[in-house]
Each structure stands twice: as C-alpha cells, then as structure tokens.
C-alpha atoms as a PDB file:
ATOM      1  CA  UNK A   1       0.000   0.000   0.000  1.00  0.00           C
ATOM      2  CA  UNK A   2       1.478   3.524  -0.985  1.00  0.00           C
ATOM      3  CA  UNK A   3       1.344   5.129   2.846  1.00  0.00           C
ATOM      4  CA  UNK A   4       3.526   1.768   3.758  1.00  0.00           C
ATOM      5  CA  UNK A   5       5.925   2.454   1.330  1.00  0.00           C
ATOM      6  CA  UNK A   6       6.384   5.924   1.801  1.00  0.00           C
ATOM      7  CA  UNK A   7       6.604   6.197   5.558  1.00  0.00           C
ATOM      8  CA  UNK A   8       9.242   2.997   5.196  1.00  0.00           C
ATOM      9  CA  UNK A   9      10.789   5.347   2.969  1.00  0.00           C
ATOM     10  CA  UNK A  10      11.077   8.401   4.713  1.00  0.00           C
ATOM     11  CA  UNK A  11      12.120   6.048   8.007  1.00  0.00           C
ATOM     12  CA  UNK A  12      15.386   4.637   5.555  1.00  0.00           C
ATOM     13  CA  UNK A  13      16.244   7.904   4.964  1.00  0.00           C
ATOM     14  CA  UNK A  14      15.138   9.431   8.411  1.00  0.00           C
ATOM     15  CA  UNK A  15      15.687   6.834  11.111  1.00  0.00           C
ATOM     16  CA  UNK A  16      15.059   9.269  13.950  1.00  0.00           C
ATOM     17  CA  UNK A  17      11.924   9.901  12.789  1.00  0.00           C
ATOM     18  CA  UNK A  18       9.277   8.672  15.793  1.00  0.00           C
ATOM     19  CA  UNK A  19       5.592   9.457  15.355  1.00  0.00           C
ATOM     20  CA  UNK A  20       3.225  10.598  12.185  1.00  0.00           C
ATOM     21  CA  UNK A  21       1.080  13.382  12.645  1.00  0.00           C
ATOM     22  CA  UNK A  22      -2.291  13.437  10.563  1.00  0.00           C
ATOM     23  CA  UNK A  23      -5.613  15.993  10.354  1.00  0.00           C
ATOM     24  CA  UNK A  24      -7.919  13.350  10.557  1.00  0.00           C
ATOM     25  CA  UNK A  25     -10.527  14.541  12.151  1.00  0.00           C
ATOM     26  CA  UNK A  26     -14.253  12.679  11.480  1.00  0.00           C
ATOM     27  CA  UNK A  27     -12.865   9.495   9.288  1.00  0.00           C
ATOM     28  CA  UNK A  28     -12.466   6.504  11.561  1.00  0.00           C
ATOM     29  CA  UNK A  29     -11.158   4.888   8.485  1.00  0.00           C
ATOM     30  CA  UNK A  30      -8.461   7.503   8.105  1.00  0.00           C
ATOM     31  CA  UNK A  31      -7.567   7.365  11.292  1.00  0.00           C
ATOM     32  CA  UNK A  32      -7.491   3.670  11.864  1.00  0.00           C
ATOM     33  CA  UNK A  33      -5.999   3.199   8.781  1.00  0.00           C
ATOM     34  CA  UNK A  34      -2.772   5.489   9.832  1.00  0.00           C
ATOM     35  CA  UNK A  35      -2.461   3.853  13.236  1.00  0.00           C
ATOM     36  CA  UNK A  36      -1.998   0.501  11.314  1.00  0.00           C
ATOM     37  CA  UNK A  37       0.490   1.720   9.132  1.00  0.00           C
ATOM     38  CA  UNK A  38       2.332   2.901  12.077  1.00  0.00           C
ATOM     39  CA  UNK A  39       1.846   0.258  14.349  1.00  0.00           C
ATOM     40  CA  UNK A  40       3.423  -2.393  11.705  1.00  0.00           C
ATOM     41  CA  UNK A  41       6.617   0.297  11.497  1.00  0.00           C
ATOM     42  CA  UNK A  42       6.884   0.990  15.039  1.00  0.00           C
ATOM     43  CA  UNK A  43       5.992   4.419  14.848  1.00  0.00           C
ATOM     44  CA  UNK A  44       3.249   6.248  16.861  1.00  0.00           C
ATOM     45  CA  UNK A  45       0.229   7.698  15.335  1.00  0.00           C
ATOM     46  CA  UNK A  46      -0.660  11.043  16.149  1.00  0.00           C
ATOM     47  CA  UNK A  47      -4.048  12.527  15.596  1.00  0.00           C
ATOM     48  CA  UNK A  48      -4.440  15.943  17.600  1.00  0.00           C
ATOM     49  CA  UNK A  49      -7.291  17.116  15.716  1.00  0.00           C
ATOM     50  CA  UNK A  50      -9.454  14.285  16.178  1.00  0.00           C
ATOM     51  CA  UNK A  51     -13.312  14.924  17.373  1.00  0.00           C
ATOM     52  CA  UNK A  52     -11.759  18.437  18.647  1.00  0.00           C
ATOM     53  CA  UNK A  53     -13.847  20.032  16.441  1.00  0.00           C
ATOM     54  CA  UNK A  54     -16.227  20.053  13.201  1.00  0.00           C
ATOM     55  CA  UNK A  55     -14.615  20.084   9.577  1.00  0.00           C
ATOM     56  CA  UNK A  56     -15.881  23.198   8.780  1.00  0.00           C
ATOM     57  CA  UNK A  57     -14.713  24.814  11.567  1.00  0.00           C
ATOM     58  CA  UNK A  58     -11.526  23.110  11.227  1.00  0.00           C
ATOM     59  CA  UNK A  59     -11.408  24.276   7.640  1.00  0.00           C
ATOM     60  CA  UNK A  60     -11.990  27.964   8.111  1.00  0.00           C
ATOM     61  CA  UNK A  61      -9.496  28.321  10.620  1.00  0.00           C
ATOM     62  CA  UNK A  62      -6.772  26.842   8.303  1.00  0.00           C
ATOM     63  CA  UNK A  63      -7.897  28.840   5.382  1.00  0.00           C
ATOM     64  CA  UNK A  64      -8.605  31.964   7.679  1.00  0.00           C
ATOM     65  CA  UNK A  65      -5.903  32.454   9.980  1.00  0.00           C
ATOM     66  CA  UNK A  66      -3.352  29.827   9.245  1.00  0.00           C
ATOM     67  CA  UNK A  67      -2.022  31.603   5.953  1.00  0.00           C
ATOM     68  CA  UNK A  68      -1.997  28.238   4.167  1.00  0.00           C
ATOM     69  CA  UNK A  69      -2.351  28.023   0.660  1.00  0.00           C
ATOM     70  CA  UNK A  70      -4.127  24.948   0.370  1.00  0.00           C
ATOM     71  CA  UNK A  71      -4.996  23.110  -3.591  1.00  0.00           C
ATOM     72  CA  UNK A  72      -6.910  20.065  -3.894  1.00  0.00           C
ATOM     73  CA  UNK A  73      -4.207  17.543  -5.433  1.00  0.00           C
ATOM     74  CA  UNK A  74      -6.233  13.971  -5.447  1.00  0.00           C
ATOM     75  CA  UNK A  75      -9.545  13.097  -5.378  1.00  0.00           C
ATOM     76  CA  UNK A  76     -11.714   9.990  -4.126  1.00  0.00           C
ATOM     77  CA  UNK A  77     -14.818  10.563  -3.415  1.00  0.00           C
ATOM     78  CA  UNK A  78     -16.785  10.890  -6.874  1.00  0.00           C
ATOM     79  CA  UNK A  79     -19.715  11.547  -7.654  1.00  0.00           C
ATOM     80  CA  UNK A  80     -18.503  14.919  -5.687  1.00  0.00           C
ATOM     81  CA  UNK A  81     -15.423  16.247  -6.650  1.00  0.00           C
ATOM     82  CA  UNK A  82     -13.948  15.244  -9.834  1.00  0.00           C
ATOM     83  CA  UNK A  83     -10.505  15.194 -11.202  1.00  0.00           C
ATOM     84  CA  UNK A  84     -11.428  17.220 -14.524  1.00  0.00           C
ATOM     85  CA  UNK A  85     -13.562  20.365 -12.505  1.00  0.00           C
ATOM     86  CA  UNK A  86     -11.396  20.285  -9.031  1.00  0.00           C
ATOM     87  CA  UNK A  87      -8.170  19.443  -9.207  1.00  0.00           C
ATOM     88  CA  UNK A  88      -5.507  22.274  -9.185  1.00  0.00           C
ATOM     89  CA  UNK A  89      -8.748  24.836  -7.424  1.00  0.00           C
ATOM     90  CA  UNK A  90      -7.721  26.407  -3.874  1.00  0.00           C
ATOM     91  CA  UNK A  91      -9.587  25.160  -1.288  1.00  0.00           C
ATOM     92  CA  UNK A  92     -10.148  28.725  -0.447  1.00  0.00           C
ATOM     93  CA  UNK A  93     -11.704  29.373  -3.730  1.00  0.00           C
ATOM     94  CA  UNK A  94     -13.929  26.063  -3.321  1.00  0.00           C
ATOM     95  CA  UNK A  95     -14.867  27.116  -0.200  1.00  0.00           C
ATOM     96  CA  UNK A  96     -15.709  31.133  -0.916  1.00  0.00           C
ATOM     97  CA  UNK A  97     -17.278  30.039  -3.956  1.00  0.00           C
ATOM     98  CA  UNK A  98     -19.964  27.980  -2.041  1.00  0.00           C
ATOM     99  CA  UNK A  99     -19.058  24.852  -4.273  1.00  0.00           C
ATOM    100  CA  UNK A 100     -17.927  23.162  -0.837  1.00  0.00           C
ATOM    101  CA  UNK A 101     -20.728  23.583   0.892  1.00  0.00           C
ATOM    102  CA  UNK A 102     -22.835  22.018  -2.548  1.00  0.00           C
ATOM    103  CA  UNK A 103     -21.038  19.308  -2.751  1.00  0.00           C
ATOM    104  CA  UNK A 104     -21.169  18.362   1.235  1.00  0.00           C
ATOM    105  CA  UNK A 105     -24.955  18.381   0.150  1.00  0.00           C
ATOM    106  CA  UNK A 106     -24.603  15.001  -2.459  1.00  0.00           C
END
C-alpha cells in the first residue's frame, strides 16, 4: 500500500523519525488506517485534531488564519469532486465560492 511504502521510505532515509502526525478529524477509516500503518513500522500515530472540532470549523481556521495556501491535489470521493472540474482549485476558492458547501450536500 502507498502510505507503507512511503513512511518505510522516509524512516530509511530518516531513522530518527518517531511518530506521524495526521488531520484526521471525522474518518475513523483515516484514522485507523494510519495507526496501522504505524503500528506495523513501530511508529506512533498522532491525531491531535481528532473529534476536537467540526470540519468546517476546522477548515476555516486553516484557510482563515493559518495563511496556508491549500490546492486540492487527489480526489476519491466521486460523484462529488472530480478530477477534470477540481483538481488544481484552492480550497479557499472552493470554499468562498460555495461549491464546498454544494457538494457536502450530495
């Protein structure tokens, strides 16, 4: 699986590294699926974000105050967002432009 191979990578490279750190926040699966990884590498999953707060909320405050930049670079989740109409968009622009909030509707 790719997030195997590229945290054994980055641990050949990096053997100091310890822990992961991930925004999942809602998705068990995300979540559970990261500890797994980990757990077969001996590395500890972290997950501050989770249930702290909703997506939205998490969302705005990243986009708002956190000066990030943020472009959608992979999609899964069709019939939502699709590769052709999303990919390369800010998140920011997604979000301002109300398309986010449409497509959390589907």
């Amino acid at each position: 699986e790719d997030l195997h191979g590229l945290l054994s990578d980055v641990l050949g490279r990096h053997p100091e590294v310890e822990a992961v750190s991930s925004g999942a926040i809602l998705s068990t699966y995300q979540r559970t699926r990261i500890e797994d990884v980990c757990a077969r590498l001996g590395l500890t999953s972290l997950s501050y974000m989770w249930r702290m707060s909703d997506q939205r909320r998490v969302l705005d405050s990243v986009l708002d105050d956190g000066g990030i930049d943020a472009v959608l670079v992979r999609t899964a989740c069709p019939p939502g967002l699709t590769p052709r109409r999303h990919l390369g968009r800010s998140l920011r622009e997604l979000r301002d432009s109300g398309e986010l909030d449409r497509l959390g509707e589907r």
